[in-house]
C-alpha atoms as a PDB file:
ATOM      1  CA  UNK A   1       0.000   0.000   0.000  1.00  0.00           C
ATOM      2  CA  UNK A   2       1.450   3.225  -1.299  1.00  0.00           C
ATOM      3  CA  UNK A   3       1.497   6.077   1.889  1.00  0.00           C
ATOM      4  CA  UNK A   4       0.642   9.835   0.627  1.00  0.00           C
ATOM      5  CA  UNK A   5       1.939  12.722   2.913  1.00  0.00           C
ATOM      6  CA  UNK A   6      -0.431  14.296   5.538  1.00  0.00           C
ATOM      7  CA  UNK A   7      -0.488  18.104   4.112  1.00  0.00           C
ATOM      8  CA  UNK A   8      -2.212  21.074   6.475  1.00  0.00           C
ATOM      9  CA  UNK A   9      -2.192  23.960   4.585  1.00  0.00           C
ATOM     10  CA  UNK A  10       0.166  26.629   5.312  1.00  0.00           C
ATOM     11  CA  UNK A  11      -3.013  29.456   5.825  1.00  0.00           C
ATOM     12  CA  UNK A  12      -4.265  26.678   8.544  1.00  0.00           C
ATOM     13  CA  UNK A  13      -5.303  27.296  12.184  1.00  0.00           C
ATOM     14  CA  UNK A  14      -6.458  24.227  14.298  1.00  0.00           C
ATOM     15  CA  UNK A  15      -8.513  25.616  17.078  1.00  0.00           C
ATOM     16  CA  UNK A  16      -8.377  23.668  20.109  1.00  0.00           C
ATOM     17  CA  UNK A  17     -10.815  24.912  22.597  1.00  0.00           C
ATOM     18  CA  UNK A  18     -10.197  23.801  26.146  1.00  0.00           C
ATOM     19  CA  UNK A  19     -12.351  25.504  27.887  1.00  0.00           C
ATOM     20  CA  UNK A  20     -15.877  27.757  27.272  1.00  0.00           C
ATOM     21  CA  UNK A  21     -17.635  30.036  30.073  1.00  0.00           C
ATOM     22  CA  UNK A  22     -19.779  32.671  29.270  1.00  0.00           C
ATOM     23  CA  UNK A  23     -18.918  33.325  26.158  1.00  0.00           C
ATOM     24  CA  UNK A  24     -15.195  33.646  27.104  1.00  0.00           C
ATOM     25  CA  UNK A  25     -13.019  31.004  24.868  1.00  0.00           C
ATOM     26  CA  UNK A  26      -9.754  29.376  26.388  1.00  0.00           C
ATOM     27  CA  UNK A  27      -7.307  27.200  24.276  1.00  0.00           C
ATOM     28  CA  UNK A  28      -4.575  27.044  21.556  1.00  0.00           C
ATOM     29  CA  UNK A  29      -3.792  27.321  18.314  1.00  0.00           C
ATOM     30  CA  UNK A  30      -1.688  24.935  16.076  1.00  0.00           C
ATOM     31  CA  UNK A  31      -0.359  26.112  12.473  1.00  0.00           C
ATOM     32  CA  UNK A  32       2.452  25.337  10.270  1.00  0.00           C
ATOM     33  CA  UNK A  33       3.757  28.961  10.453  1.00  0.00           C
ATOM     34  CA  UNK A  34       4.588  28.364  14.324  1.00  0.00           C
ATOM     35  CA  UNK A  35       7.126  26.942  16.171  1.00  0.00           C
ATOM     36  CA  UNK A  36       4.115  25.127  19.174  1.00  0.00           C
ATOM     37  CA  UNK A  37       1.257  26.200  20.065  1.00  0.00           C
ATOM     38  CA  UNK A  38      -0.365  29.707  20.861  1.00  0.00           C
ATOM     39  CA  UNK A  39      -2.253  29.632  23.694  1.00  0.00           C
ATOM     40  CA  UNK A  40      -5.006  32.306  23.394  1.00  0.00           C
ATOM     41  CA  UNK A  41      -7.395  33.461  27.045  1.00  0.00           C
ATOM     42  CA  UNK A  42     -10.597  35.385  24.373  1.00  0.00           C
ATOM     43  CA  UNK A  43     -11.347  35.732  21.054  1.00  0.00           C
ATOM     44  CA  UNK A  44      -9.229  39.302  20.833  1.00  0.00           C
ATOM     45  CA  UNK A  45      -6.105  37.304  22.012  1.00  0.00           C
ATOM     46  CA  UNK A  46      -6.905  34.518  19.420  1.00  0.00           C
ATOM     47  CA  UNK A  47      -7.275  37.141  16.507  1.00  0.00           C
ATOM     48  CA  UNK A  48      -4.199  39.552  17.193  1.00  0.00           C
ATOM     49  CA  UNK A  49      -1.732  36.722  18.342  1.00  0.00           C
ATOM     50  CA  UNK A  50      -2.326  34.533  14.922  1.00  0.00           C
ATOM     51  CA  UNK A  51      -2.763  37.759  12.631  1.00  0.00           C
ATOM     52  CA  UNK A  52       1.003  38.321  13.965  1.00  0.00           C
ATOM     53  CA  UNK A  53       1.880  35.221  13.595  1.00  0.00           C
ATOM     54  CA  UNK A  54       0.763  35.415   9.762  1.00  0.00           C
ATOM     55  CA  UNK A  55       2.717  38.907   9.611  1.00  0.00           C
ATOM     56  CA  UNK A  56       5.595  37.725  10.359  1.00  0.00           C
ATOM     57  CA  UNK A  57       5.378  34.856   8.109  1.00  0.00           C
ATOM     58  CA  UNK A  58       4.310  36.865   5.181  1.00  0.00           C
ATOM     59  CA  UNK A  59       1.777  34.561   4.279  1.00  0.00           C
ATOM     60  CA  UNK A  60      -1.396  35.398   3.830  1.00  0.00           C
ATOM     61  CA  UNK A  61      -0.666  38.064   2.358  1.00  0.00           C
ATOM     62  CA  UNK A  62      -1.920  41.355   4.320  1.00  0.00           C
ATOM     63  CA  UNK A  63      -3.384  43.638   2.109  1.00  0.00           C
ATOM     64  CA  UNK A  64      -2.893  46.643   3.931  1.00  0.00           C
ATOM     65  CA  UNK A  65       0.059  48.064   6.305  1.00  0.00           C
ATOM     66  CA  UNK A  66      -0.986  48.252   9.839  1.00  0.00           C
ATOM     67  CA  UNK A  67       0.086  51.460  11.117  1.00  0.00           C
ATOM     68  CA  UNK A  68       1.660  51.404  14.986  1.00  0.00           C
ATOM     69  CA  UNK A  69       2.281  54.780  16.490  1.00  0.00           C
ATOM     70  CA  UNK A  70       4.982  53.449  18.540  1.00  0.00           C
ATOM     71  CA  UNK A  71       8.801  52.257  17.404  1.00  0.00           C
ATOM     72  CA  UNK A  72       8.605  51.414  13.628  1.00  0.00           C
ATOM     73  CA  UNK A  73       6.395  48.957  11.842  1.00  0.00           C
ATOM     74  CA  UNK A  74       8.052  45.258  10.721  1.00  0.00           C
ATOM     75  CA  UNK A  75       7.840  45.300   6.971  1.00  0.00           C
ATOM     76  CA  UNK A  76       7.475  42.195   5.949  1.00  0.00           C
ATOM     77  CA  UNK A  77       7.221  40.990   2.114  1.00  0.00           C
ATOM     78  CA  UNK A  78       4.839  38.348   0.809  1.00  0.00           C
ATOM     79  CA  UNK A  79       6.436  34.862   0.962  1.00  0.00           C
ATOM     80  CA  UNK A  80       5.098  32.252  -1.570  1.00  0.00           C
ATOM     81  CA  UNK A  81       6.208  29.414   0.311  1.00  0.00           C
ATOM     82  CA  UNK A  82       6.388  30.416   3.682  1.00  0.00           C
ATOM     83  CA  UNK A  83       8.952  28.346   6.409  1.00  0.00           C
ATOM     84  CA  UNK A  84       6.660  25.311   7.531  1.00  0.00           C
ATOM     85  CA  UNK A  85       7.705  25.163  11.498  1.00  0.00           C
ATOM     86  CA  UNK A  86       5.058  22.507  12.590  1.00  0.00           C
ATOM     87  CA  UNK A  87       4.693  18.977  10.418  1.00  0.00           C
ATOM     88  CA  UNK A  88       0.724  17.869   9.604  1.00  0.00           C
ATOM     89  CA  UNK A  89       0.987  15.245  11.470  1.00  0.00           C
ATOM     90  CA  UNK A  90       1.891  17.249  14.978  1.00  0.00           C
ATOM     91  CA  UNK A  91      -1.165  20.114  14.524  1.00  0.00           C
ATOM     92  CA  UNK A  92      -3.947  16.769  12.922  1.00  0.00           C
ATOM     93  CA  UNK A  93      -3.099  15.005  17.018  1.00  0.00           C
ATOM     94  CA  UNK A  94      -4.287  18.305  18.885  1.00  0.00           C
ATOM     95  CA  UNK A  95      -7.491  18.175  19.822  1.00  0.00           C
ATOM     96  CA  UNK A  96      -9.324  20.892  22.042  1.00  0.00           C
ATOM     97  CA  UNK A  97     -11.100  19.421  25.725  1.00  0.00           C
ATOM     98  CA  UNK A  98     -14.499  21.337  24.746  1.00  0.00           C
ATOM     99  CA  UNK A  99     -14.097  21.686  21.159  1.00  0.00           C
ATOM    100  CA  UNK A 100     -11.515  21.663  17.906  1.00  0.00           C
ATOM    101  CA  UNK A 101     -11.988  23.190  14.942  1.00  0.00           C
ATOM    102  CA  UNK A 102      -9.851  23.821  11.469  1.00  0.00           C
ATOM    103  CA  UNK A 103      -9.589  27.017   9.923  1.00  0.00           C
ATOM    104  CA  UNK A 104      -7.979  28.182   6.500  1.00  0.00           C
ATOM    105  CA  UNK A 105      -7.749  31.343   5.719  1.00  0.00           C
ATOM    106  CA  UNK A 106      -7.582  32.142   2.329  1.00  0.00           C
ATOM    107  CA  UNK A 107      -6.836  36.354   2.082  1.00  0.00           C
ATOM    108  CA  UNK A 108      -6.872  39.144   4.505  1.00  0.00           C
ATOM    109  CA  UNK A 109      -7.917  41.813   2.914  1.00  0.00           C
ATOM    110  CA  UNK A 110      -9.061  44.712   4.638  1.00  0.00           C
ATOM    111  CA  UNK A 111      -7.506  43.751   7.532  1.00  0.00           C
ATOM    112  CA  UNK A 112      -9.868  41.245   7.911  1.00  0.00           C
ATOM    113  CA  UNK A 113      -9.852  37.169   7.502  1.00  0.00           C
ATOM    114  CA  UNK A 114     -11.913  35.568   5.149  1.00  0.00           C
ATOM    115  CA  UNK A 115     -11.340  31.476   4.472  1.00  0.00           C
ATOM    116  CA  UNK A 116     -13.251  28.781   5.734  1.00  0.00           C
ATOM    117  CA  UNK A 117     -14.298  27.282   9.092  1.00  0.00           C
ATOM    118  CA  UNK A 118     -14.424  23.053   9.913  1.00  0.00           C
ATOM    119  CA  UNK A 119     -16.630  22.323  12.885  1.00  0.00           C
ATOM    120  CA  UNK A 120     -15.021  18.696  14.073  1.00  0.00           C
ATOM    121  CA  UNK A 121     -17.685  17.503  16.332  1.00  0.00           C
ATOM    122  CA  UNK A 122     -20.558  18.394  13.667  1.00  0.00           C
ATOM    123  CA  UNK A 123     -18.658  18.148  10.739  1.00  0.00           C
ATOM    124  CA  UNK A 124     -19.939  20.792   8.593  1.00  0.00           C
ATOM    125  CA  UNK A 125     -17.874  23.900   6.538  1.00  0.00           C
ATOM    126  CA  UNK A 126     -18.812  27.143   6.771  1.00  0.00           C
ATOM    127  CA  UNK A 127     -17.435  29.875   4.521  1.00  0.00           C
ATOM    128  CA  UNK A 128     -16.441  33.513   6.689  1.00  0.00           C
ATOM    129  CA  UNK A 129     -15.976  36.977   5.138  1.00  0.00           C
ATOM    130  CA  UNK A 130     -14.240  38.783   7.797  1.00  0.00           C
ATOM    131  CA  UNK A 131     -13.181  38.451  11.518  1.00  0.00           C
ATOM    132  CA  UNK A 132     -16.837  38.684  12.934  1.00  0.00           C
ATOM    133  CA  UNK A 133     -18.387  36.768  10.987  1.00  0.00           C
ATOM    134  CA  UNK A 134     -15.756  34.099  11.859  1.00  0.00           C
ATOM    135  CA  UNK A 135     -16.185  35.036  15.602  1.00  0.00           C
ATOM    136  CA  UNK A 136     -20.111  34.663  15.179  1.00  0.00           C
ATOM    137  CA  UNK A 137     -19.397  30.849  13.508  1.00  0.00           C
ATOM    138  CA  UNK A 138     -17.259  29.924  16.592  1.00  0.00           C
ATOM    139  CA  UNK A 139     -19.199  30.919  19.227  1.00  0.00           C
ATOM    140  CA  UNK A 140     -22.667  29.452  17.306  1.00  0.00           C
ATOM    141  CA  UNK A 141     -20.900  26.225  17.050  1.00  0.00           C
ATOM    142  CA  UNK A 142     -19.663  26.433  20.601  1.00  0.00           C
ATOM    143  CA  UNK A 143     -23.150  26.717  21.764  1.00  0.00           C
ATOM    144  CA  UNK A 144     -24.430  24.014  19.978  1.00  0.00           C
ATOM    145  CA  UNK A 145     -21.746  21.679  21.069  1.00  0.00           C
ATOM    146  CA  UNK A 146     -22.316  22.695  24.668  1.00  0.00           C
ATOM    147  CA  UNK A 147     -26.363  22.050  24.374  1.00  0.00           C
ATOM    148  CA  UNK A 148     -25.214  18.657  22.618  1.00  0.00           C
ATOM    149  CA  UNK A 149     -23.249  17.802  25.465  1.00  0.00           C
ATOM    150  CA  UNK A 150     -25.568  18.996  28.162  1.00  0.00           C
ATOM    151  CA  UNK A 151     -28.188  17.081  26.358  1.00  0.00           C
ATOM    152  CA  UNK A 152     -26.359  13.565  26.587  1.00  0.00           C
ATOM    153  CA  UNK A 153     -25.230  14.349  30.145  1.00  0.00           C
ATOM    154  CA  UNK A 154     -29.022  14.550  31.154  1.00  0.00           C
ATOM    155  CA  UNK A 155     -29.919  11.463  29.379  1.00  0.00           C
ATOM    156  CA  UNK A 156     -27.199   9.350  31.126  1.00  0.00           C
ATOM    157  CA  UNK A 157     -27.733  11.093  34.262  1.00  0.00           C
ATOM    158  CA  UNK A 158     -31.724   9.828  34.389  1.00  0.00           C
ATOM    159  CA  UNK A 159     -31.099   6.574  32.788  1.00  0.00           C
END
């Protein structure tokens, strides 16, 4: 039997939610553009700490310079083939205590993400435009998986 190569795309996040309280997210993030994972406390945390991450890669591509009023802004070009830090195989074995989820971003224009967002635990795909719209998906799918759970915690609790 011939053995193909795990590939995660580069633009790739794996989500690994480890905890969710009132609307407050807790986990990490895995992508091939790190060197381990980035362990995020809210959804502001989980958005600034990866957009840097992709920065500093060069890849996506940001289609606008952030400005920063204080020392002077990295410049960083666009890489076609960004350095891959962290094999496919290392980010596919992470999985989140509440929830995991795979995320590929695809551009960022307007300082904004847009890509695609893979729900493990339902398995369904849901296409994002932007950074709230993705922050909408996560918590919807959060939700659900929480009633889900709560839901089979009742029914083995009053069989």
């Amino acid at each position: 039997m011939e053995k193909h190569a795990v590939v995660y795309p580069a633009g790739g996040l794996r989500i690994c939610v480890d905890s969710y309280q009132n609307g407050r997210m807790e986990g990490r993030v895995y992508s091939p553009l790190s060197t381990g994972p980035i362990c995020f406390y809210d959804y502001n945390e989980l958005l600034l700490q990866t957009d840097r991450m992709f920065d500093r890669a060069g890849y996506p591509q940001g289609y606008q310079v952030k400005r920063q009023f204080t020392g002077e802004a990295d410049k960083v070009a666009f890489n076609i083939k960004p350095k891959i830090m962290l094999r496919a195989e290392e980010i596919i074995g992470q999985c989140g205590k509440t929830a995991t989820f795979d995320i590929v971003i695809r551009t960022r224009q307007h300082s904004s993400w847009q890509g695609g967002l893979y729900n493990r635990s339902t398995k369904k795909y849901e296409v994002f435009d932007g950074d709230l719209q993705l922050l909408y998906c996560l918590e919807r799918c959060l939700n659900m998986t929480l009633e889900k759970n709560e839901a089979k915690n009742a029914t083995v609790t009053a069989m």
